[in-house]
Protein backbone atom coordinates (compact mmCIF):
# COMPACT_ATOMS: atom_id res chain seq x y z
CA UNK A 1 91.44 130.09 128.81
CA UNK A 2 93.41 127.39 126.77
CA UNK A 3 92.41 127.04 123.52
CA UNK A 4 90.03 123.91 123.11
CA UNK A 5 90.95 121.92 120.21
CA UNK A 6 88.53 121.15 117.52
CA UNK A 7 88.82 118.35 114.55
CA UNK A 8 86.04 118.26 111.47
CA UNK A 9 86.24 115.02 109.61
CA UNK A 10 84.21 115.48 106.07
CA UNK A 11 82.47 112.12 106.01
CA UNK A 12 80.02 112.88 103.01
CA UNK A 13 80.91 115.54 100.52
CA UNK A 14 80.11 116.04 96.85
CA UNK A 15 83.76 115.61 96.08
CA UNK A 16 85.69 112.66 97.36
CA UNK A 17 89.69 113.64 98.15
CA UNK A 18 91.09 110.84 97.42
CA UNK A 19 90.04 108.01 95.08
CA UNK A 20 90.21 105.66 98.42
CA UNK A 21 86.95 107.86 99.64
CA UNK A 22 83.17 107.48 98.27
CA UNK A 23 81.31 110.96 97.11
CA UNK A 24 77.65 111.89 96.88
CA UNK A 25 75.75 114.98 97.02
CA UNK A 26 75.51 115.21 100.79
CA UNK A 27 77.15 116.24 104.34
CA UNK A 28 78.39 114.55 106.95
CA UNK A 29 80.89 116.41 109.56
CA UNK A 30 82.23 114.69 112.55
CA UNK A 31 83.07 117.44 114.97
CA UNK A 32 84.86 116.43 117.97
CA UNK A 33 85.88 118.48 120.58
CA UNK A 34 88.49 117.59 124.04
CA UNK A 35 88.01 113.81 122.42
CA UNK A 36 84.28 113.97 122.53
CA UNK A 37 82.70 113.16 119.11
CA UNK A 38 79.54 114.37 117.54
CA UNK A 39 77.75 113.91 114.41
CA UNK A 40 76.50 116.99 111.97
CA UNK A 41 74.19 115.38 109.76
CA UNK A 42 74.40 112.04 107.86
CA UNK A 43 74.78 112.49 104.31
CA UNK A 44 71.92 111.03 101.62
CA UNK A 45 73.41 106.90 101.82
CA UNK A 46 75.27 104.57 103.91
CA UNK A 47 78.40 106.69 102.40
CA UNK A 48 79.57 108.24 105.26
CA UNK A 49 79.25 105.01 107.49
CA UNK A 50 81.86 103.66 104.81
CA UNK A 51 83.99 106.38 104.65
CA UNK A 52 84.46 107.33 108.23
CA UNK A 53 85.30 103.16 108.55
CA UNK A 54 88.55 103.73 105.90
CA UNK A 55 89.62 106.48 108.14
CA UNK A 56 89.51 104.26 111.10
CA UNK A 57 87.22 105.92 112.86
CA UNK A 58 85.09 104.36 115.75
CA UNK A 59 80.87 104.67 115.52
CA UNK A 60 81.08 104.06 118.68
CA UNK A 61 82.71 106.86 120.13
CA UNK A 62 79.94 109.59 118.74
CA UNK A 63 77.87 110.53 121.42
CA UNK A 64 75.03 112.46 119.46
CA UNK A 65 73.75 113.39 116.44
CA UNK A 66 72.23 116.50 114.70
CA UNK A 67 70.27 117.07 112.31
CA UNK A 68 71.01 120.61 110.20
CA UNK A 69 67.76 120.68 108.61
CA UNK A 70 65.35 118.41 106.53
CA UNK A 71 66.60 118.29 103.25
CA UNK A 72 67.24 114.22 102.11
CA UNK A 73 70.86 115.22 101.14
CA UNK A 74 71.52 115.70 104.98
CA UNK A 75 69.42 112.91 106.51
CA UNK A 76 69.39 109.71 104.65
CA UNK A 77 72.23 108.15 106.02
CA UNK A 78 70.33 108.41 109.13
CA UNK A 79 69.33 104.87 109.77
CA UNK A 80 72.99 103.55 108.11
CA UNK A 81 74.19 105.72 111.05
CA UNK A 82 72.41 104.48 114.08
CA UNK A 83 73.01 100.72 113.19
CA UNK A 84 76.89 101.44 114.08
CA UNK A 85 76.50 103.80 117.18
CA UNK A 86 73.66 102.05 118.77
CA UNK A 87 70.53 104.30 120.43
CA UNK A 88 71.77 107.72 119.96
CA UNK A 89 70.06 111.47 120.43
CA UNK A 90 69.40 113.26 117.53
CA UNK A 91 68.70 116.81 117.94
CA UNK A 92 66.51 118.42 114.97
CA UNK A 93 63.91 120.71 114.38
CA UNK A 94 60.50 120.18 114.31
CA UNK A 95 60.20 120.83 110.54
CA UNK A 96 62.62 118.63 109.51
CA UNK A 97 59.66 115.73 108.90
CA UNK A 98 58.00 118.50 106.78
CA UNK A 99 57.53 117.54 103.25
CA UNK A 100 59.89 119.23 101.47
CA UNK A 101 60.19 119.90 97.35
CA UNK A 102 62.25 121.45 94.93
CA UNK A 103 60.19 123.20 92.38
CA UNK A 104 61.40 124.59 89.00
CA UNK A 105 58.62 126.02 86.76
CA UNK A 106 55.55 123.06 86.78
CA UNK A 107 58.58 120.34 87.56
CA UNK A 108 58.54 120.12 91.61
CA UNK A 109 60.54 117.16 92.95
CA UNK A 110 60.82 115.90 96.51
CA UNK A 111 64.11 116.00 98.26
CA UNK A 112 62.58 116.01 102.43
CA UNK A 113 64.00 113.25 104.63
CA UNK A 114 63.04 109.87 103.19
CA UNK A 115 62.10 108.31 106.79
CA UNK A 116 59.12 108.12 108.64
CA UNK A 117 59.69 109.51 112.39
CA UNK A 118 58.48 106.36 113.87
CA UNK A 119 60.80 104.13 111.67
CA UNK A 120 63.72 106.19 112.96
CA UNK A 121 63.10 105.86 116.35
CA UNK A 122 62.78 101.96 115.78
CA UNK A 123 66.44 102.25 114.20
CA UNK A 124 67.74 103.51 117.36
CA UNK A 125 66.97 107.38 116.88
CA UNK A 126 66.34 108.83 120.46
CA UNK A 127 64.75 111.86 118.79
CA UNK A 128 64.73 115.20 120.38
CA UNK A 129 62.99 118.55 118.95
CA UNK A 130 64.78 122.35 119.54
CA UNK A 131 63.83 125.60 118.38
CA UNK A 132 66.24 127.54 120.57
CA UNK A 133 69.48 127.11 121.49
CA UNK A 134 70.46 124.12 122.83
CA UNK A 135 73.94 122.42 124.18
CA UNK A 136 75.35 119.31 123.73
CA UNK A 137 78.26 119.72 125.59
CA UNK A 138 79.71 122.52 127.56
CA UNK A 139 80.58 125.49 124.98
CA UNK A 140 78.97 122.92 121.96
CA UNK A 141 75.55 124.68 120.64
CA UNK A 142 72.91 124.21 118.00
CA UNK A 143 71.47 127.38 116.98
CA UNK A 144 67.38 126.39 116.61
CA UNK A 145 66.09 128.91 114.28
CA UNK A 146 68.51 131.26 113.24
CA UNK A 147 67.13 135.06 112.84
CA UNK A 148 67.12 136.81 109.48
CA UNK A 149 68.94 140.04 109.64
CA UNK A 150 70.94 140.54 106.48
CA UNK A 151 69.37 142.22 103.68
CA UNK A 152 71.33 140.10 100.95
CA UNK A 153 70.37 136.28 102.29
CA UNK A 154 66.92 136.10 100.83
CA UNK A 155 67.39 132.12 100.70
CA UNK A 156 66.83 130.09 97.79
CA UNK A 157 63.15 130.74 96.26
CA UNK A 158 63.11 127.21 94.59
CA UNK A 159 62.76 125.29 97.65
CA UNK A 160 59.38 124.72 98.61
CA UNK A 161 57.36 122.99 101.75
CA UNK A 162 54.16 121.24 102.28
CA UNK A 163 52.89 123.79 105.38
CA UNK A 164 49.47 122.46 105.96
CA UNK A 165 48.60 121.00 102.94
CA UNK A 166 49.46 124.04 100.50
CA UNK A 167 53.03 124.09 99.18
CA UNK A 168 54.55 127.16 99.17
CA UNK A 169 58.05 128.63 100.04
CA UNK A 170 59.97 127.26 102.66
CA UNK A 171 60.96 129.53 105.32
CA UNK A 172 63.38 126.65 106.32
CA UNK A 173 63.16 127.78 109.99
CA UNK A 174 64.80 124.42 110.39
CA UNK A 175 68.14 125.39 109.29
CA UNK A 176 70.83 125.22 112.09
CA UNK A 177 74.21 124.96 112.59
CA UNK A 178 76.67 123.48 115.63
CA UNK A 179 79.08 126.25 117.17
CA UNK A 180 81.86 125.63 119.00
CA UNK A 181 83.40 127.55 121.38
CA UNK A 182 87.51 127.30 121.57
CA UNK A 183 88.26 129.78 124.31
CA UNK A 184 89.90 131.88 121.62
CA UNK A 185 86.99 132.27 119.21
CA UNK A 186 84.13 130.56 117.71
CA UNK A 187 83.89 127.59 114.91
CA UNK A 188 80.78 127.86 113.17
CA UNK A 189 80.02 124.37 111.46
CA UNK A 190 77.03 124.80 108.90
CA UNK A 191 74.98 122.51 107.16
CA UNK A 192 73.46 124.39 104.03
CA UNK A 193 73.69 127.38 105.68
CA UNK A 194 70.33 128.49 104.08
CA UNK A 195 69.49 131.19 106.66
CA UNK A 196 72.85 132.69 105.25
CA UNK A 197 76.26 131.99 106.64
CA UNK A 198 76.55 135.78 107.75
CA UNK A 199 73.57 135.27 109.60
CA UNK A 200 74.52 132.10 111.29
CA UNK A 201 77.60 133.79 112.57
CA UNK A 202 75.86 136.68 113.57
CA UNK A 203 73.66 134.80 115.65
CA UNK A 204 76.37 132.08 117.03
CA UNK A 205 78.23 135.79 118.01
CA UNK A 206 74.81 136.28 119.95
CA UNK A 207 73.82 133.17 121.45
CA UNK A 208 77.47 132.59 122.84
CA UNK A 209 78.20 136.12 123.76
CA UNK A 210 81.82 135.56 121.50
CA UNK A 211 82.37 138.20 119.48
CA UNK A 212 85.33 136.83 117.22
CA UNK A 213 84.54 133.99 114.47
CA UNK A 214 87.52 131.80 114.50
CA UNK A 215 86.52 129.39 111.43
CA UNK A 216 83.48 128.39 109.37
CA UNK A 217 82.88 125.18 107.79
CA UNK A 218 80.90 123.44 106.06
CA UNK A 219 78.07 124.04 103.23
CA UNK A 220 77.03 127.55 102.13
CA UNK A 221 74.35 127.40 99.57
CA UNK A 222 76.09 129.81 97.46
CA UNK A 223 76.45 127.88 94.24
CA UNK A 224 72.50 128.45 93.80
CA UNK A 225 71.78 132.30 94.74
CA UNK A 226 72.24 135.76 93.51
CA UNK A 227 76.00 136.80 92.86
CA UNK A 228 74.98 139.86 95.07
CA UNK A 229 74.77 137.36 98.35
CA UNK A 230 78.54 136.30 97.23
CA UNK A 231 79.73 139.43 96.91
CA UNK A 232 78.39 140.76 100.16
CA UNK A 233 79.13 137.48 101.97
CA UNK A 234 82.40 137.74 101.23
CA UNK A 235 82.71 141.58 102.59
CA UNK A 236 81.21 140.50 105.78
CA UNK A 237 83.37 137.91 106.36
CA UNK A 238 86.25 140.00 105.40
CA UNK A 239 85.15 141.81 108.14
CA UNK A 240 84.50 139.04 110.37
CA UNK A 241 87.98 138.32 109.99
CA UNK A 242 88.35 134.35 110.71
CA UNK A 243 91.13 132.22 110.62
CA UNK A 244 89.95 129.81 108.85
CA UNK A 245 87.00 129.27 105.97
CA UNK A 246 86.15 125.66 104.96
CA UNK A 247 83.06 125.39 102.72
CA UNK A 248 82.17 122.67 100.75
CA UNK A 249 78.74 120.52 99.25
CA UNK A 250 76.82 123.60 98.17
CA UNK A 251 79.19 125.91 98.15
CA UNK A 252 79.71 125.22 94.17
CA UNK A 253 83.46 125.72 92.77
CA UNK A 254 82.96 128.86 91.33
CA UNK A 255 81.98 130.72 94.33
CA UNK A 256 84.99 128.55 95.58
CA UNK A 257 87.10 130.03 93.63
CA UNK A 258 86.21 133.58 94.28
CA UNK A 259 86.42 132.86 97.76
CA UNK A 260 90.15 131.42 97.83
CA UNK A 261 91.20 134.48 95.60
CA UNK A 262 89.40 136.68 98.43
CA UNK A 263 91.07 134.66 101.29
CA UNK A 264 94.05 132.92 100.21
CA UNK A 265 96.04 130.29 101.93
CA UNK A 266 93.11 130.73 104.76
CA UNK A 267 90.11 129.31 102.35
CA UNK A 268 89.93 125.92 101.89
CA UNK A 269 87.42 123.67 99.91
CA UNK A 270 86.68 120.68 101.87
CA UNK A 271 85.98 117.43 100.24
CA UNK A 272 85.29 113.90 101.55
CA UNK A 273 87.92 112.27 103.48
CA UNK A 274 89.76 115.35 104.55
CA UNK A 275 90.22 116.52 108.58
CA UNK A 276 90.39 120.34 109.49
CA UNK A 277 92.26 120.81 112.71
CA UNK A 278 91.47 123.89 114.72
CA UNK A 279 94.34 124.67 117.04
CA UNK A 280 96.79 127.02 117.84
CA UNK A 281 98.51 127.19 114.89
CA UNK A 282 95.03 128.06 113.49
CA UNK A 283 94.80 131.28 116.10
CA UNK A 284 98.63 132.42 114.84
């Protein structure tokens, strides 16, 4: 099988890479994939509307959006979105309308989606819920619920839900990423990755039935957990072996450091404006 060829615009990123691009603490990926464009998340403002528009970059042209999980950071831009692209799917999890908090101490603060559901889908949002697996394209997945199998991606014990009127920790069965299958290995695009990014690629290995990982990008939660989760992160990726690492937004630039000294000229940290380019050159 010829290898399918992937490009990752960063449309929202905490760090802009050129003084021509606007930053915020957010995401926004545009994944496309044989010319077919979709949308990972949407970044916390009307940033990465603006942003994709100075790389020339046509609204039109995305075909669907998803939604990585419910955090405000990810889904603000939402309704700045659909008002260039029209009526559009957006796949997400049930609990992304959760309430959702960060809580330090007494201090809790919200950070969940801002949007009602029912102004969204007056903005254009066609929305649709998935727990499983589900395609967009042909060999173009969202995980649903990633299991929990590692023994060193606890999550981040800070981040807190409303579940039925109590808040306590979130079990952010949200989270999800997009995987992409090239024909020559998998690209695992995350958006916090706070089931853990070994996880995610352990069960994007399991849903596809692809064993090798041929690039990760995206957010990894790292800058905000235990230096043990780096450490072994970074040994299971070692072994996972993949061409290419892109992490950016949460990733922090210390464990971004520690991760280019692990990986070398195959680590990159993504910022705002940039395009990854998954092709043969990537595979060697």
């Amino acid at each position: 099988m010829n290898l399918r060829e992937v490009r990752i615009w960063v449309l929202s990123d905490n760090i802009a890479g050129a003084p021509a691009f606007e930053a915020e603490h957010g995401l926004s990926l545009l994944v496309e994939v044989d010319g077919k464009k979709l949308l990972l998340d949407t970044g916390q403002t009307g940033a990465a509307v603006r942003n994709a528009d100075r790389l020339g970059l046509d609204w039109r042209q995305v075909e669907a959006v998803a939604l990585s999980h419910g955090h405000y950071d990810h889904t603000a831009g939402l309704p700045f979105v659909l008002q260039r692209t029209g009526p559009r799917k957006v796949i997400h999890h049930p609990h992304v309308f959760r309430a959702k908090y960060y809580q330090l101490g007494e201090v809790k603060r919200y950070i969940g989606i801002p949007w009602r559901r029912e102004f969204l889908e007056s903005t254009g949002a066609l929305l649709e819920e998935n727990v499983g697996p589900v395609q967009f394209l042909d060999g173009v997945w969202m995980t649903g619920e990633v299991p929990r199998r590692t023994d060193y991606e606890p999550g981040d014990p800070n981040l807190k839900a409303d579940l039925d009127g109590e808040v306590v920790a979130d079990p952010l069965l949200d989270d999800q990423a997009m995987v992409v299958d090239t024909g020559k290995g998998l690209v695992v695009v995350l958006g916090c990755a706070h089931s853990g990014a070994v996880n995610t690629c352990l069960y994007a290995r399991e849903i596809t039935g692809v064993e090798r990982i041929l690039a990760v990008v995206g957010g990894s939660h790292l800058a905000f957990l235990r230096r043990e989760q780096l450490e072994r992160t970074i040994q299971a990726l070692r072994e996972m072996n993949p061409a290419r690492l892109a992490f950016s937004h949460c990733t922090g630039q210390a464990a971004a450091r520690e991760l280019s000294a692990a990986f070398g000229d195959r680590f990159v940290y993504n910022q705002t404006g940039t395009c990854l380019v998954v092709d043969d050159s990537t595979v060697g």
